[in-house]
N, C-alpha and C. Protein backbone atom coordinates (compact mmCIF):
# COMPACT_ATOMS: atom_id res chain seq x y z
N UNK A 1 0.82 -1.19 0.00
CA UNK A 1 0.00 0.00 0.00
C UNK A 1 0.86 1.26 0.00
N UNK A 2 2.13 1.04 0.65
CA UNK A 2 2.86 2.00 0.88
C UNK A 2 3.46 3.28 -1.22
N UNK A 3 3.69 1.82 -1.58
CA UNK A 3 3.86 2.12 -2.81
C UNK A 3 2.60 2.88 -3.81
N UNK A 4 1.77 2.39 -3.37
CA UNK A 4 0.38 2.75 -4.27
C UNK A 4 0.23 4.57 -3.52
N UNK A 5 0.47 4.87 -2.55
CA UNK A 5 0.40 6.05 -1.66
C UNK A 5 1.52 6.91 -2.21
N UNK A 6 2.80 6.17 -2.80
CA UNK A 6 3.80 7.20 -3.06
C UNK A 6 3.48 7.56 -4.64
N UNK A 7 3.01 6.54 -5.24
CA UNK A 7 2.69 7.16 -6.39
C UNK A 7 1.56 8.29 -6.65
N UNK A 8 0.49 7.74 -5.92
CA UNK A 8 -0.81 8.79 -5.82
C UNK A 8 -0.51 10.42 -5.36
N UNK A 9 0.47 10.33 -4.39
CA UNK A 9 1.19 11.45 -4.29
C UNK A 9 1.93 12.24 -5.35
N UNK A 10 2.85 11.52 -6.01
CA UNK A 10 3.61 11.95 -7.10
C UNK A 10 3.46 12.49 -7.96
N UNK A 11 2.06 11.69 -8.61
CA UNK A 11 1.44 12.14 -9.50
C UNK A 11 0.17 13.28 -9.36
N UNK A 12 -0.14 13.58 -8.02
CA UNK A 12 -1.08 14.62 -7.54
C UNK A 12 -0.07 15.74 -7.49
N UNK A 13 0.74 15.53 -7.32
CA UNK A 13 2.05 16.75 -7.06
C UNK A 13 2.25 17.77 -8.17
N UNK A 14 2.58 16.52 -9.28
CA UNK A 14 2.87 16.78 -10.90
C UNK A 14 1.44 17.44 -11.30
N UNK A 15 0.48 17.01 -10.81
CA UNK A 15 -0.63 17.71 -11.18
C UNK A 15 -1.02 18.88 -10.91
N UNK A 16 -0.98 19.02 -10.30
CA UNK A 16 -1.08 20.19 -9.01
C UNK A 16 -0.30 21.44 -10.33
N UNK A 17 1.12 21.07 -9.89
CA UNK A 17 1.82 21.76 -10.30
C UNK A 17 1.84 22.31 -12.20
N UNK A 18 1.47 21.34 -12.52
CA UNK A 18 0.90 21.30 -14.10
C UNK A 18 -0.27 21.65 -14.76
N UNK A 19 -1.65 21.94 -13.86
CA UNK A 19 -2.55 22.07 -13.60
C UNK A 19 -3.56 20.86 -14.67
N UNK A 20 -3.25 19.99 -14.55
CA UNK A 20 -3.48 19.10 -14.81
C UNK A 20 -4.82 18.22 -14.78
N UNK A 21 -6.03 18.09 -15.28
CA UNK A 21 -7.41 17.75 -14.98
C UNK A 21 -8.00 16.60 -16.04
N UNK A 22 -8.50 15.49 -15.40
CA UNK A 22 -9.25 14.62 -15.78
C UNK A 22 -8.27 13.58 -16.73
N UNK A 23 -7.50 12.94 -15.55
CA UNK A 23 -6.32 11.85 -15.56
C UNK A 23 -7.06 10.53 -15.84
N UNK A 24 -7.11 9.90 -16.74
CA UNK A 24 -7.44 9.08 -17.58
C UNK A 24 -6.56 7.68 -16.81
N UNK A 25 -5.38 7.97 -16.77
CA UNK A 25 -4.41 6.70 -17.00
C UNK A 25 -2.73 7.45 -16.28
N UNK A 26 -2.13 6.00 -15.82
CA UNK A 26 -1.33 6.53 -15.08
C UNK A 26 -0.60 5.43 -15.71
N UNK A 27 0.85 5.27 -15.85
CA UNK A 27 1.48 4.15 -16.20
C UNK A 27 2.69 4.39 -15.57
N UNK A 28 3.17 3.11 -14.99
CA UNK A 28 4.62 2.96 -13.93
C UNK A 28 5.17 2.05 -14.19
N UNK A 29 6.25 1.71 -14.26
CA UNK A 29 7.48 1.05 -14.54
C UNK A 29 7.83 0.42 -13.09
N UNK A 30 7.48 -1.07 -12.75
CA UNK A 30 7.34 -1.59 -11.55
C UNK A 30 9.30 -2.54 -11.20
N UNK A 31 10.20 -2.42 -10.86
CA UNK A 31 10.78 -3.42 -10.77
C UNK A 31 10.79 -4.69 -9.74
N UNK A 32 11.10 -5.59 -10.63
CA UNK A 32 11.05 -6.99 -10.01
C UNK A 32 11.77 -6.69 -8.16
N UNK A 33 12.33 -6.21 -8.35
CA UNK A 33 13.00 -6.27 -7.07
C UNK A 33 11.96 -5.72 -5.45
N UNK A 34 11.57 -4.98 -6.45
CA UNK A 34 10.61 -4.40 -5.86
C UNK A 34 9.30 -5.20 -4.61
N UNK A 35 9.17 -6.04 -5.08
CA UNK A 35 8.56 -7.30 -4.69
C UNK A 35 6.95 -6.83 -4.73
N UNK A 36 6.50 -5.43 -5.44
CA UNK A 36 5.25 -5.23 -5.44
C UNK A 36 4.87 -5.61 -6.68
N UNK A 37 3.40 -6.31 -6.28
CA UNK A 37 3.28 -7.53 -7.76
C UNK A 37 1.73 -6.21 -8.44
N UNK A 38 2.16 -6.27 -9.18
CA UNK A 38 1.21 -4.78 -10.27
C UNK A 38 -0.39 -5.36 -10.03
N UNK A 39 -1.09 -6.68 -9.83
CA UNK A 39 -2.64 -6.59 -9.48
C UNK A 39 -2.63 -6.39 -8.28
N UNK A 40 -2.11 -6.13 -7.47
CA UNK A 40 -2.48 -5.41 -5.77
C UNK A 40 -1.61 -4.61 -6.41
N UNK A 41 -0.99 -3.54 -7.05
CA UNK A 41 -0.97 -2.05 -7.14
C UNK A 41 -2.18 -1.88 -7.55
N UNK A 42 -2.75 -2.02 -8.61
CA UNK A 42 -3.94 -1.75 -9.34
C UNK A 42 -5.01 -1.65 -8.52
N UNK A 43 -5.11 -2.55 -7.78
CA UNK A 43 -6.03 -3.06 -6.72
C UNK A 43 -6.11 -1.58 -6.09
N UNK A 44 -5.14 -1.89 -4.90
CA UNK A 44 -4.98 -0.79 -4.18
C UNK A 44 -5.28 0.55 -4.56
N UNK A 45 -4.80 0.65 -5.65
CA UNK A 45 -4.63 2.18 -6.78
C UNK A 45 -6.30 2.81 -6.31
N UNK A 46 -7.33 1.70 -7.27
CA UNK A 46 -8.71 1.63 -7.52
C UNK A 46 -9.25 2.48 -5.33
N UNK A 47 -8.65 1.74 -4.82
CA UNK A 47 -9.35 2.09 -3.34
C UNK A 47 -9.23 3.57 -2.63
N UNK A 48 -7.46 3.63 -2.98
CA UNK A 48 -6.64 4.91 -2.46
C UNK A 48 -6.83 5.88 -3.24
N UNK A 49 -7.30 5.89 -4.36
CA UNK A 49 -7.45 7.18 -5.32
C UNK A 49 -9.07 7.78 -5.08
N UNK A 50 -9.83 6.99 -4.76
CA UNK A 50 -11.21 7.68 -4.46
C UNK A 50 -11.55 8.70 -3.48
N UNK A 51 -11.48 9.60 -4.04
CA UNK A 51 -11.92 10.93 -3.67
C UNK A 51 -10.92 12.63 -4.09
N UNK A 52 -9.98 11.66 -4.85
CA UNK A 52 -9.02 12.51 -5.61
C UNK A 52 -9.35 12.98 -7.17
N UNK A 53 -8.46 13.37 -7.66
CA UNK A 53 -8.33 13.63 -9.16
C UNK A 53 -8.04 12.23 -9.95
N UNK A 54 -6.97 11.31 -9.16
CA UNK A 54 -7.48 10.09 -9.81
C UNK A 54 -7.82 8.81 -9.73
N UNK A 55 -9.10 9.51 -9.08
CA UNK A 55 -10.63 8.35 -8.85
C UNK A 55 -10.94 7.49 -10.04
N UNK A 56 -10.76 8.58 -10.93
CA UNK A 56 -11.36 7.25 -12.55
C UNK A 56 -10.12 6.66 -13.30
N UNK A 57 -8.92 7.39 -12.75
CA UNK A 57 -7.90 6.78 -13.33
C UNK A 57 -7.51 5.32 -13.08
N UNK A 58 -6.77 5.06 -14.47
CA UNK A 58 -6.42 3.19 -14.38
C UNK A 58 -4.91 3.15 -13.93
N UNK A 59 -4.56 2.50 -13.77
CA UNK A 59 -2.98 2.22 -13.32
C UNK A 59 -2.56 1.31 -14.09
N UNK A 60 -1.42 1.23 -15.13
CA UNK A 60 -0.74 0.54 -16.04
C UNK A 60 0.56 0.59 -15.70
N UNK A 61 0.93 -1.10 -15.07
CA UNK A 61 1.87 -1.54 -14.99
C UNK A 61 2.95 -1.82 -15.65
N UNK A 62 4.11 -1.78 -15.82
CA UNK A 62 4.99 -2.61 -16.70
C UNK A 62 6.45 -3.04 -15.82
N UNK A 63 6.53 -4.56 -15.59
CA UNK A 63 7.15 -5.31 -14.61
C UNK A 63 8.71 -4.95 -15.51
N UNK A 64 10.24 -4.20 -14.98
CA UNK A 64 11.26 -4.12 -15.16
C UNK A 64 11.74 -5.16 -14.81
N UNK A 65 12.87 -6.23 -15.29
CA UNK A 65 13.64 -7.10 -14.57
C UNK A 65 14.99 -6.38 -14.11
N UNK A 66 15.32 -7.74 -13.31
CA UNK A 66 16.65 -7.08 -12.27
C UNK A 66 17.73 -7.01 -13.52
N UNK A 67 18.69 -6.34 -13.39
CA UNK A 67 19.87 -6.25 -14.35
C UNK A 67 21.06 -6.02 -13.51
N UNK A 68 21.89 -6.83 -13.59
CA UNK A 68 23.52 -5.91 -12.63
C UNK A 68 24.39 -5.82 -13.40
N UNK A 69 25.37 -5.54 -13.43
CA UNK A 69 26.61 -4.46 -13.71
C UNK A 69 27.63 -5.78 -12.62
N UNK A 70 28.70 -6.55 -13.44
CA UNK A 70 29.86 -7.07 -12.57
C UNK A 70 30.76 -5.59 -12.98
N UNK A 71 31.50 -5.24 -11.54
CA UNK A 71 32.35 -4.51 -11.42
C UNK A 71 33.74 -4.70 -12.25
N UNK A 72 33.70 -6.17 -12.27
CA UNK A 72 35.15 -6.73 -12.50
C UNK A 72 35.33 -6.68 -14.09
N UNK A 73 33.79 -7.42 -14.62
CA UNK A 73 34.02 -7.67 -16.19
C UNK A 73 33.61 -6.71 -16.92
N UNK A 74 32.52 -6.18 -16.18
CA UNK A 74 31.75 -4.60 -16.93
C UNK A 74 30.43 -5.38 -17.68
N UNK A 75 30.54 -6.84 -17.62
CA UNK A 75 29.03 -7.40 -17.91
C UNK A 75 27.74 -7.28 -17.34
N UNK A 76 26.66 -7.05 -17.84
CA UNK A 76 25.66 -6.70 -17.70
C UNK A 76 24.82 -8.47 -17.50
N UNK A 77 24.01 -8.85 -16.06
CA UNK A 77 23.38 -9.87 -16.42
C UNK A 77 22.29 -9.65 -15.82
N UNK A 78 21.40 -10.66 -15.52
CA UNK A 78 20.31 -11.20 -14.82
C UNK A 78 20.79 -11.59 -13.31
N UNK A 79 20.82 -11.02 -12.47
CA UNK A 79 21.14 -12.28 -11.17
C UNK A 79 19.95 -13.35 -10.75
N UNK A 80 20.91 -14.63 -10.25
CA UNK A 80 19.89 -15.89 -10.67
C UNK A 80 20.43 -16.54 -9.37
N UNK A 81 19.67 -16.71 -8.56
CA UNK A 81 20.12 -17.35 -7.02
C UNK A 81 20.67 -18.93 -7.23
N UNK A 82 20.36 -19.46 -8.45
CA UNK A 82 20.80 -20.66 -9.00
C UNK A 82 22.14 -20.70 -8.96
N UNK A 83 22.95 -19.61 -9.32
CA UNK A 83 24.60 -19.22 -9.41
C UNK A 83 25.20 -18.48 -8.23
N UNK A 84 24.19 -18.33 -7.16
CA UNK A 84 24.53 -17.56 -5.99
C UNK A 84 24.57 -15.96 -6.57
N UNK A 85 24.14 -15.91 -7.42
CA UNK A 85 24.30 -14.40 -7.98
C UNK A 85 24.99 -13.65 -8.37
N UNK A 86 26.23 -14.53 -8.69
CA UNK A 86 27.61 -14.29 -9.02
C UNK A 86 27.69 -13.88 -10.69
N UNK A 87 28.69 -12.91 -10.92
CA UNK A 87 28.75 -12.76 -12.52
C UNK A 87 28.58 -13.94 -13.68
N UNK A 88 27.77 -14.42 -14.16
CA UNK A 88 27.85 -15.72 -15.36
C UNK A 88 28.96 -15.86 -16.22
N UNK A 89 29.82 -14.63 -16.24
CA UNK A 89 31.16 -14.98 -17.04
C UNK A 89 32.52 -14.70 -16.41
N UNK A 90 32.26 -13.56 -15.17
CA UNK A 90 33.88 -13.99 -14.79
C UNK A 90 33.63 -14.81 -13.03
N UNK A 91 32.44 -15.02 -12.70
CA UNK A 91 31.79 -15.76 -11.35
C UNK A 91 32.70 -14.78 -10.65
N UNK A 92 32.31 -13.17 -10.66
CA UNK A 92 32.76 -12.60 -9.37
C UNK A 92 31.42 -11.80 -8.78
N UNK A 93 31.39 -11.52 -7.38
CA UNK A 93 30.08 -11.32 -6.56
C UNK A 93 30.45 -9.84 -6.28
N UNK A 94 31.46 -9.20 -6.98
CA UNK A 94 31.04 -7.33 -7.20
C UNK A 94 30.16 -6.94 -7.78
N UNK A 95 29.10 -7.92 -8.53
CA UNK A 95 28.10 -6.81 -9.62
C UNK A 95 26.76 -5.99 -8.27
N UNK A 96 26.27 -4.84 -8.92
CA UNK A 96 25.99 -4.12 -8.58
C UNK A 96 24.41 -3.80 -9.33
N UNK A 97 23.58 -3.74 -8.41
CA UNK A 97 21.88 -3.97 -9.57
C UNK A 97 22.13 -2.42 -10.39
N UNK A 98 21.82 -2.63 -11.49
CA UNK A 98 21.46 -1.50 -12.20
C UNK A 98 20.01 -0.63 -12.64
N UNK A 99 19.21 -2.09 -12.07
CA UNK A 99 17.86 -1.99 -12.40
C UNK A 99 16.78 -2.65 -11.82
N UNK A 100 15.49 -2.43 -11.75
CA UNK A 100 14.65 -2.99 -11.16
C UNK A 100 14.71 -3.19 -10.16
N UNK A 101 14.84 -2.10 -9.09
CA UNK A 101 14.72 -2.07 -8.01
C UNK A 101 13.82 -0.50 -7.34
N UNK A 102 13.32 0.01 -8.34
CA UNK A 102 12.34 0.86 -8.24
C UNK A 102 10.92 0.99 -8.88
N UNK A 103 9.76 1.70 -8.54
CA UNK A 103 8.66 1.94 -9.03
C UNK A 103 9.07 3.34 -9.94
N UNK A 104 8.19 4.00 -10.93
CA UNK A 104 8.87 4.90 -11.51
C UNK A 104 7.28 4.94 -12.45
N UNK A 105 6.74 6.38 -11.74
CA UNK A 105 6.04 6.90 -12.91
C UNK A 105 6.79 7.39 -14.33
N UNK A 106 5.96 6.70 -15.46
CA UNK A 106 6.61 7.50 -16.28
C UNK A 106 5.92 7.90 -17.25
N UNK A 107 4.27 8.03 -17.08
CA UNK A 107 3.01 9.10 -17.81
C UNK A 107 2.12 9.14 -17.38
N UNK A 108 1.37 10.26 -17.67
CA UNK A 108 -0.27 10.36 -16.59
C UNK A 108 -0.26 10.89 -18.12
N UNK A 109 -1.53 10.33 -18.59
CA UNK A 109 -2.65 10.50 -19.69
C UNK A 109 -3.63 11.39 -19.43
N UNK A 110 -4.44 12.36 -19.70
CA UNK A 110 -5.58 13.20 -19.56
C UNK A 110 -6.16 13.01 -20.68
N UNK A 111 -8.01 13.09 -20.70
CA UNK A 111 -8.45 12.63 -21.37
C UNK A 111 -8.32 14.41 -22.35
């Protein structure tokens, strides 16, 4: 819920400030890491937005996967608890997530 609250904020903010009226659609960039699964955002979205500007708005998800960065090789992978999470080509445990580890508005639609 916490997440569904920071976005509703974010995007009331942007509104606010944009003067912004009759928000159709909201779309966020969810990462895996994140561990918030997008039908309880949606869910939630639908409950916590009633009585705001976006009461009729939909919430459109799109799930990011994890990506890291090995320090050592400069390869870019997947971490996979199968490998202990270690780089897949030089097996060193410096990589560093590059991704999917945040929520991230990235459009509010008006009709």
């Amino acid at each position: 819920m916490s997440f569904v609250i920071s976005i509703i904020d974010t995007v009331l903010k942007e509104a606010e400030k944009k003067g912004l009226e009759n928000i159709s659609s909201v779309k966020v960039s969810v990462g895996a890491m994140t561990g918030a699964l997008p039908e309880y955002l949606e869910k939630y979205f639908r409950e916590a937005s009633k009585g705001t500007l976006l009461e009729h708005a939909v919430l459109e998800t799109k799930i990011i996967p994890v990506a890291a960065e090995c320090s050592d090789c400069g390869s870019i992978y997947t971490p996979e608890r199968s490998n202990g999470y270690l780089c897949p080509v030089c097996r060193s445990s410096t990589g560093r997530v590059i991704q999917g580890r945040d929520i991230v508005v990235d459009s509010v639609i008006c009709d």
